[in-house]
N, C-alpha and C. Protein backbone atom coordinates (compact mmCIF):
# COMPACT_ATOMS: atom_id res chain seq x y z
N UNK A 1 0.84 -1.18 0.00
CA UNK A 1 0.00 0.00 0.00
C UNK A 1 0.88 1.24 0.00
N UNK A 2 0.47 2.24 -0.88
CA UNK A 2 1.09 3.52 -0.55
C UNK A 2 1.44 4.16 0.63
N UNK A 3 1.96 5.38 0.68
CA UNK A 3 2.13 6.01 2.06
C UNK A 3 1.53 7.46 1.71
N UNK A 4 0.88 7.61 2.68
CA UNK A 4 0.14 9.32 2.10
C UNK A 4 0.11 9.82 3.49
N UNK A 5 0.02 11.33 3.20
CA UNK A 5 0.69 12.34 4.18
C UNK A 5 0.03 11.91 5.96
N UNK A 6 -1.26 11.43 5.75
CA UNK A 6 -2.31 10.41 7.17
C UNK A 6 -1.54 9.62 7.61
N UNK A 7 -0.25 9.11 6.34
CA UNK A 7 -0.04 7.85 7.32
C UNK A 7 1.35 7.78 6.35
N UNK A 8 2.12 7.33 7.15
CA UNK A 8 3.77 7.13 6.33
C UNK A 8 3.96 5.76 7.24
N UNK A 9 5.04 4.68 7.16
CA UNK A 9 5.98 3.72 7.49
C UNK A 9 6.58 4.21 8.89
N UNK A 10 7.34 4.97 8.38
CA UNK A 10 7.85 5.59 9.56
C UNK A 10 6.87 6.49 10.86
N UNK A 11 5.86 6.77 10.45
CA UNK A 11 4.71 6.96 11.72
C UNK A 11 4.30 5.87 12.48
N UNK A 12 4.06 5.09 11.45
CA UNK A 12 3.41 3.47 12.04
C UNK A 12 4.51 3.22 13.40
N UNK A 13 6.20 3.48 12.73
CA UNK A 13 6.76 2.42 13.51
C UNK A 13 6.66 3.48 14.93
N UNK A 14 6.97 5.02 14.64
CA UNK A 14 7.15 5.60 15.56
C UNK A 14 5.61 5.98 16.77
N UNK A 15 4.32 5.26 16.28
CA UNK A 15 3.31 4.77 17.08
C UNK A 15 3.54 3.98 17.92
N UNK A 16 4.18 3.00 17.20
CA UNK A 16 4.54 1.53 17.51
C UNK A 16 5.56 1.61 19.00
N UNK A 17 6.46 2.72 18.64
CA UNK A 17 7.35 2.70 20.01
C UNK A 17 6.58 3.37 20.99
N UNK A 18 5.68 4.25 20.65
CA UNK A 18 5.09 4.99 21.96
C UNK A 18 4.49 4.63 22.65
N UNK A 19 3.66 3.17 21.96
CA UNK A 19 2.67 2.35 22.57
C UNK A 19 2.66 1.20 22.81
N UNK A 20 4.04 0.99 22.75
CA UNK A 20 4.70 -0.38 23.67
C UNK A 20 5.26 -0.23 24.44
N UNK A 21 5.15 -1.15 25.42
CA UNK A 21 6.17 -0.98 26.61
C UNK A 21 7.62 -1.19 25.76
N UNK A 22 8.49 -0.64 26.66
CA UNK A 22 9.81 -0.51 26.35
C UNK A 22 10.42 -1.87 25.98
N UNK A 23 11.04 -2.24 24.65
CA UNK A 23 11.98 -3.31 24.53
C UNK A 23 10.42 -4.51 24.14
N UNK A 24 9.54 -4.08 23.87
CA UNK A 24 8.44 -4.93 23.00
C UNK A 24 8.69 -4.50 21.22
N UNK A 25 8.07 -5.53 20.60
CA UNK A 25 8.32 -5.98 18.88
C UNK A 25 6.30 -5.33 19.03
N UNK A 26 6.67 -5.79 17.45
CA UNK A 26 5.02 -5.58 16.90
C UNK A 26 4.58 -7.09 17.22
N UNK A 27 4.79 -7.88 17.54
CA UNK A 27 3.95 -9.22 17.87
C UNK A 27 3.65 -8.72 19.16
N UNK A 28 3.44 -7.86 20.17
CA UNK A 28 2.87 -7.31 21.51
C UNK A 28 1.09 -7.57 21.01
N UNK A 29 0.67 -8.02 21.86
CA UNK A 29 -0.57 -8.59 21.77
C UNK A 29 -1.09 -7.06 21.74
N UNK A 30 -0.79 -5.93 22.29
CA UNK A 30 -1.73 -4.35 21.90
C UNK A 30 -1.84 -4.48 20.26
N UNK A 31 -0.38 -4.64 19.42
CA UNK A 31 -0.53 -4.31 18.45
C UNK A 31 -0.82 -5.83 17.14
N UNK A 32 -0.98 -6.52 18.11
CA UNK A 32 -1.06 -8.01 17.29
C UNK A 32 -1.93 -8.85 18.29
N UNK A 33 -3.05 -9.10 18.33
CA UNK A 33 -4.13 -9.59 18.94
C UNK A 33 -4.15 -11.02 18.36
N UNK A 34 -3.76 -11.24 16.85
CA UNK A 34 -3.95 -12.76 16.81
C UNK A 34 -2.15 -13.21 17.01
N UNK A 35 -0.86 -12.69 17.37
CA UNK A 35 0.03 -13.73 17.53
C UNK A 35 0.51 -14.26 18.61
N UNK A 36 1.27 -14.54 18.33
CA UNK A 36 2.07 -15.63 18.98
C UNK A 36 1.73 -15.31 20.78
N UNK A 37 2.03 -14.30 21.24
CA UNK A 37 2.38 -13.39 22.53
C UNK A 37 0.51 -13.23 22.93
N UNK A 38 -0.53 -13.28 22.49
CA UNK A 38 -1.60 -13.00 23.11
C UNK A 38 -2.71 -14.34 23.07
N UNK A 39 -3.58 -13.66 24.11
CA UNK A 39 -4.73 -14.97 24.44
C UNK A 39 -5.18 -15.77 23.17
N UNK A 40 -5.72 -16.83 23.19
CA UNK A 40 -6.51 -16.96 21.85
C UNK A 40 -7.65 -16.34 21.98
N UNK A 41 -8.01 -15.95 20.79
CA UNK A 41 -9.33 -15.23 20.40
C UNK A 41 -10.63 -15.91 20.74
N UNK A 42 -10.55 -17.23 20.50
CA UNK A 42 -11.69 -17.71 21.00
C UNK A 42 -12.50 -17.95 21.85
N UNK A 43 -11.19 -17.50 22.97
CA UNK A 43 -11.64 -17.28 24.69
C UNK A 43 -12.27 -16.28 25.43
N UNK A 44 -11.49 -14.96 24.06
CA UNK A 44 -12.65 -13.68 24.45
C UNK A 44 -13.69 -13.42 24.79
N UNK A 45 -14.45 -13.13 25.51
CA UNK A 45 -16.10 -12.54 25.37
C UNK A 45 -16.02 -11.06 24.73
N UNK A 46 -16.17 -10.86 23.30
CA UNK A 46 -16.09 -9.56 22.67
C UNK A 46 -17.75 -9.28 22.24
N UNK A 47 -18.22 -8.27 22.12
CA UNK A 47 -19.12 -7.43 21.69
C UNK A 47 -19.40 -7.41 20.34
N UNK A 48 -20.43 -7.74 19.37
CA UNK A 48 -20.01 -7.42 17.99
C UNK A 48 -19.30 -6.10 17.49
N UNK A 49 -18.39 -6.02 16.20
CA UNK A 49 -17.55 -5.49 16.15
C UNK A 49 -17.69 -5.04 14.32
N UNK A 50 -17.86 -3.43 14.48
CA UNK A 50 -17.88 -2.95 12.88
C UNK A 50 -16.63 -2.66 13.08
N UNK A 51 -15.35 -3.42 12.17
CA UNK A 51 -14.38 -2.75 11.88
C UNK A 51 -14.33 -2.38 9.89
N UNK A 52 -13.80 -0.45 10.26
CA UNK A 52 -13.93 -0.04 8.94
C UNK A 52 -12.20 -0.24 8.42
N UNK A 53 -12.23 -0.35 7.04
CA UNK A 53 -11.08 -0.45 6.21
C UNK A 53 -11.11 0.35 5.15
N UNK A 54 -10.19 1.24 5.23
CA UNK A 54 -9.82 2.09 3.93
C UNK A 54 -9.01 1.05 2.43
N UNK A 55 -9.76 1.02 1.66
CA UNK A 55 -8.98 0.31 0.48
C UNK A 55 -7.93 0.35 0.26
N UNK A 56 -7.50 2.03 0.27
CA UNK A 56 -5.98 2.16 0.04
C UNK A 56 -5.13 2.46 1.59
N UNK A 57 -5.31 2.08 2.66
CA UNK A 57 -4.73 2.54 3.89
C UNK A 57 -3.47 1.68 4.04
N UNK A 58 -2.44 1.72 4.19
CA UNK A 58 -1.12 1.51 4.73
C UNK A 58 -1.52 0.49 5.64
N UNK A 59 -2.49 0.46 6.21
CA UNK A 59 -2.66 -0.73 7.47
C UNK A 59 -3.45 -1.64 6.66
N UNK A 60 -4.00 -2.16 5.86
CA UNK A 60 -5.41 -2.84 5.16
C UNK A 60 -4.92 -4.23 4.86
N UNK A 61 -4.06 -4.24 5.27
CA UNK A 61 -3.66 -6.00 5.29
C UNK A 61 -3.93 -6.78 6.74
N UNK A 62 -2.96 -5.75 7.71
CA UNK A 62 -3.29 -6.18 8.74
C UNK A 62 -4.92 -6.20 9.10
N UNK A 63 -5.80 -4.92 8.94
CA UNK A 63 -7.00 -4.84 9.62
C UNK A 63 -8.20 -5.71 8.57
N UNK A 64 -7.37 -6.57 7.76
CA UNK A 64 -8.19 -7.54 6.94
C UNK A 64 -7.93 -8.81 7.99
N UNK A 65 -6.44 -9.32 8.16
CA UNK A 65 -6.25 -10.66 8.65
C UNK A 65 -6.97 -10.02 9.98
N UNK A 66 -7.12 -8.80 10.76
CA UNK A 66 -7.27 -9.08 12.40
C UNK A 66 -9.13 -9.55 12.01
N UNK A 67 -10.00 -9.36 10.92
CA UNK A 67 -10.70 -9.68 10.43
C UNK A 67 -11.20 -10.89 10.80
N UNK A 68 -10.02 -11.42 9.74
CA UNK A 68 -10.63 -12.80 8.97
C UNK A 68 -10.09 -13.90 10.48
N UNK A 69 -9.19 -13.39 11.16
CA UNK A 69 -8.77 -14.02 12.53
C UNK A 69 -10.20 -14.24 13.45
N UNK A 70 -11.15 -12.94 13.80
CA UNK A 70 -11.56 -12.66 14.86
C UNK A 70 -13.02 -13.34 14.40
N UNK A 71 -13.19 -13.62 12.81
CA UNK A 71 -14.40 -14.64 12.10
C UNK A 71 -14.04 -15.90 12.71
N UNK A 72 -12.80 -16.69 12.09
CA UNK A 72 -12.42 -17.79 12.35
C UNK A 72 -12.45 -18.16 13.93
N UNK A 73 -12.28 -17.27 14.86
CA UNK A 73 -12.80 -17.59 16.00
C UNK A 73 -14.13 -17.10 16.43
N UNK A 74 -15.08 -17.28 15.95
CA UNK A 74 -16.69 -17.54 15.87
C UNK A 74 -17.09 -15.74 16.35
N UNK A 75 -16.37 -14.58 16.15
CA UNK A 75 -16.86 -13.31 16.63
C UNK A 75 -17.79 -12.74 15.41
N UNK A 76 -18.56 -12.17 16.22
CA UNK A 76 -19.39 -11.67 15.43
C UNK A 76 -18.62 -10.20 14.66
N UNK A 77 -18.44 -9.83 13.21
CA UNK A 77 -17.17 -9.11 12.45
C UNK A 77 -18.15 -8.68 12.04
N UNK A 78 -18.83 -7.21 11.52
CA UNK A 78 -18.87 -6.66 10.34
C UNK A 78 -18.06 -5.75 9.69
N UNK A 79 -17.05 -5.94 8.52
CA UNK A 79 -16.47 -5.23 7.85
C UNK A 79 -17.04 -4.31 6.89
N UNK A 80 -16.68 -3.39 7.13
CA UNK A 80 -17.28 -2.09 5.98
C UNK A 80 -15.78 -1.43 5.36
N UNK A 81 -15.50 -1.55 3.82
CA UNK A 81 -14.39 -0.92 3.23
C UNK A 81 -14.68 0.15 2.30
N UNK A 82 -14.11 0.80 2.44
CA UNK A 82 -14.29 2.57 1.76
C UNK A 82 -13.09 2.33 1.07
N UNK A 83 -13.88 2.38 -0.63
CA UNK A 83 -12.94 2.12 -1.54
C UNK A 83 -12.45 3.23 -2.41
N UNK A 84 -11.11 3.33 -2.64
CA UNK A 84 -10.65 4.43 -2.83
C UNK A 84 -9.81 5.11 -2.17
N UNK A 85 -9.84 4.59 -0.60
CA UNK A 85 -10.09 5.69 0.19
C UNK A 85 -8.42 5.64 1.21
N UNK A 86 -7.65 6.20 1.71
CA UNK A 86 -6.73 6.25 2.57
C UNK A 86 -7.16 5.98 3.47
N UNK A 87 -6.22 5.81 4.59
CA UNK A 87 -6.20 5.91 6.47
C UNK A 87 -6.33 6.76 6.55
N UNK A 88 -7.79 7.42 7.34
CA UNK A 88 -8.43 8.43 8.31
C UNK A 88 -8.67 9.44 7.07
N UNK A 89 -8.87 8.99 5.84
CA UNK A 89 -10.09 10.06 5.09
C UNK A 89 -10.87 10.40 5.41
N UNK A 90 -11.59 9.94 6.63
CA UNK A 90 -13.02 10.88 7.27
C UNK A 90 -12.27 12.40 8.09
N UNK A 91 -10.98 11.87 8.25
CA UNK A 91 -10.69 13.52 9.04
C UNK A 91 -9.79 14.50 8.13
N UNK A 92 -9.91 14.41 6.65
CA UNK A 92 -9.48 14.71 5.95
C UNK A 92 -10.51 16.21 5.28
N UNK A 93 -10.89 17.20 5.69
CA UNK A 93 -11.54 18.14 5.62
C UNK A 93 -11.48 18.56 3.88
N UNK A 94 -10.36 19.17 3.93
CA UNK A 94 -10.10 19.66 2.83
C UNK A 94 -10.66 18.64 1.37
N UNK A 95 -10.47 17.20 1.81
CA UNK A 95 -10.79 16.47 0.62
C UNK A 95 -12.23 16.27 0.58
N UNK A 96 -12.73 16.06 1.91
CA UNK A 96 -14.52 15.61 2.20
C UNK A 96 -15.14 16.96 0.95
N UNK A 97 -14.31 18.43 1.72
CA UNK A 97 -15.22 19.63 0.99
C UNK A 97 -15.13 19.53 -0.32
N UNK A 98 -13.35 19.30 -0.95
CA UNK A 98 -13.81 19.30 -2.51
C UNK A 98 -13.33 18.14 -3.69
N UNK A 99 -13.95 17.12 -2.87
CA UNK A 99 -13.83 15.88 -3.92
C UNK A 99 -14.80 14.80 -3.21
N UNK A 100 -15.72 15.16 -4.67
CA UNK A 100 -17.40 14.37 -4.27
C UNK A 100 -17.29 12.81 -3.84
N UNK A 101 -16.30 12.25 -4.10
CA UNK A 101 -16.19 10.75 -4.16
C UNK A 101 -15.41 10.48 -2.56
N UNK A 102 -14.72 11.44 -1.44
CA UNK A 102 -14.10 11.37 -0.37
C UNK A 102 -15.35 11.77 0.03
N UNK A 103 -16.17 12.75 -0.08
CA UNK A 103 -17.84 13.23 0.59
C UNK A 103 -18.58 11.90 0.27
N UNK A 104 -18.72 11.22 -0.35
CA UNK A 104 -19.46 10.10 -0.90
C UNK A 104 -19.43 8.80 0.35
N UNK A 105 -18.09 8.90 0.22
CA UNK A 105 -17.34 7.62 0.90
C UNK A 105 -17.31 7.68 2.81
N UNK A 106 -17.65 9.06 3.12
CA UNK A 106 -17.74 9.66 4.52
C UNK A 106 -19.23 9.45 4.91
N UNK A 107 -19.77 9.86 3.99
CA UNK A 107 -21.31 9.90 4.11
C UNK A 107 -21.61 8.28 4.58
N UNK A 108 -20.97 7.43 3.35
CA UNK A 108 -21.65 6.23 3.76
C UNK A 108 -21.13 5.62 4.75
N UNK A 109 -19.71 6.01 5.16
CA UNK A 109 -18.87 5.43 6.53
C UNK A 109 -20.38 5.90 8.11
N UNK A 110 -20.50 7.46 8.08
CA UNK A 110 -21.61 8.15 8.65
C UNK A 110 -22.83 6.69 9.19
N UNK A 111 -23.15 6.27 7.97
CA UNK A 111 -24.31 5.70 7.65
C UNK A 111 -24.32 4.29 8.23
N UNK A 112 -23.26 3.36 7.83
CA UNK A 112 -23.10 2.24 7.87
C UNK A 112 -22.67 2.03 9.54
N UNK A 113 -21.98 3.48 10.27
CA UNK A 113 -21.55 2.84 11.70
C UNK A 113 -23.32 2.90 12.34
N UNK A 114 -24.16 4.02 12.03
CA UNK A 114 -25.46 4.94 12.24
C UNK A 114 -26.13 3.07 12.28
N UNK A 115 -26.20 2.52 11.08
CA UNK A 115 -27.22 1.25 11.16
C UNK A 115 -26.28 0.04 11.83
N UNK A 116 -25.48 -0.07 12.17
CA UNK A 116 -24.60 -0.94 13.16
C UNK A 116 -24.94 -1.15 14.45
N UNK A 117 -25.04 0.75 14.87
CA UNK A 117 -25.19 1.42 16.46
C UNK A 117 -26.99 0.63 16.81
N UNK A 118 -27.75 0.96 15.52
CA UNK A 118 -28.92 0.66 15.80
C UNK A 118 -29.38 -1.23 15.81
N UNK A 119 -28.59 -1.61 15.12
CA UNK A 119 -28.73 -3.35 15.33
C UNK A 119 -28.94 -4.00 16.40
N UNK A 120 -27.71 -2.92 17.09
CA UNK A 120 -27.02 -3.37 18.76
C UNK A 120 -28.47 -3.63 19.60
């Protein structure tokens, strides 16, 4: 995936150090829920769960497998993907105001958490 100004490589990693304890990898169960280092998933008691995915986001591999992981252990997943779209295009102002297809794609993000909230 690309890197765009929301999100670069080098942000990820420098997240990555702020929000690990000291002298932890990315397999830290905060930032890796299905490896090696954390509970199994199947033991959880989790809540159903809308996780959204930007098509083009720098993270969209991972927040596919934490996905297709948290299915395979019987959780209730709804995925919603905004295609087209970068990491954190909803807080992207300038693009929502003038490019109909980032307004398009917000609207229905809006919409889809709106009938999720109401399922519950």
């Amino acid at each position: 995936m690309p890197e765009t100004p929301l999100l670069t490589r080098d942000m990820v990693n420098k997240f990555m150090s702020l929000a690990l304890p000291i002298g932890s990898t990315k397999d830290h169960p905060i930032t890796c829920p299905m490896g090696p280092l954390a509970p199994p998933l199947a033991t959880l008691k989790l809540p159903p769960m809308l996780v959204v995915v930007a098509e083009n986001d720098l993270l969209r591999d991972s927040e596919l497998e934490y996905c297709e992981a948290m299915k395979e252990s019987k959780k209730d997943v709804e995925v919603l993907i905004n295609h087209g779209m970068g990491h954190s295009f909803y807080f992207d102002k300038l693009a929502i105001d003038m490019d109909p297809k980032t307004a398009t794609q917000v609207d229905k993000l809006f919409e889809e958490i709106t009938n999720f909230i109401n399922k519950l």
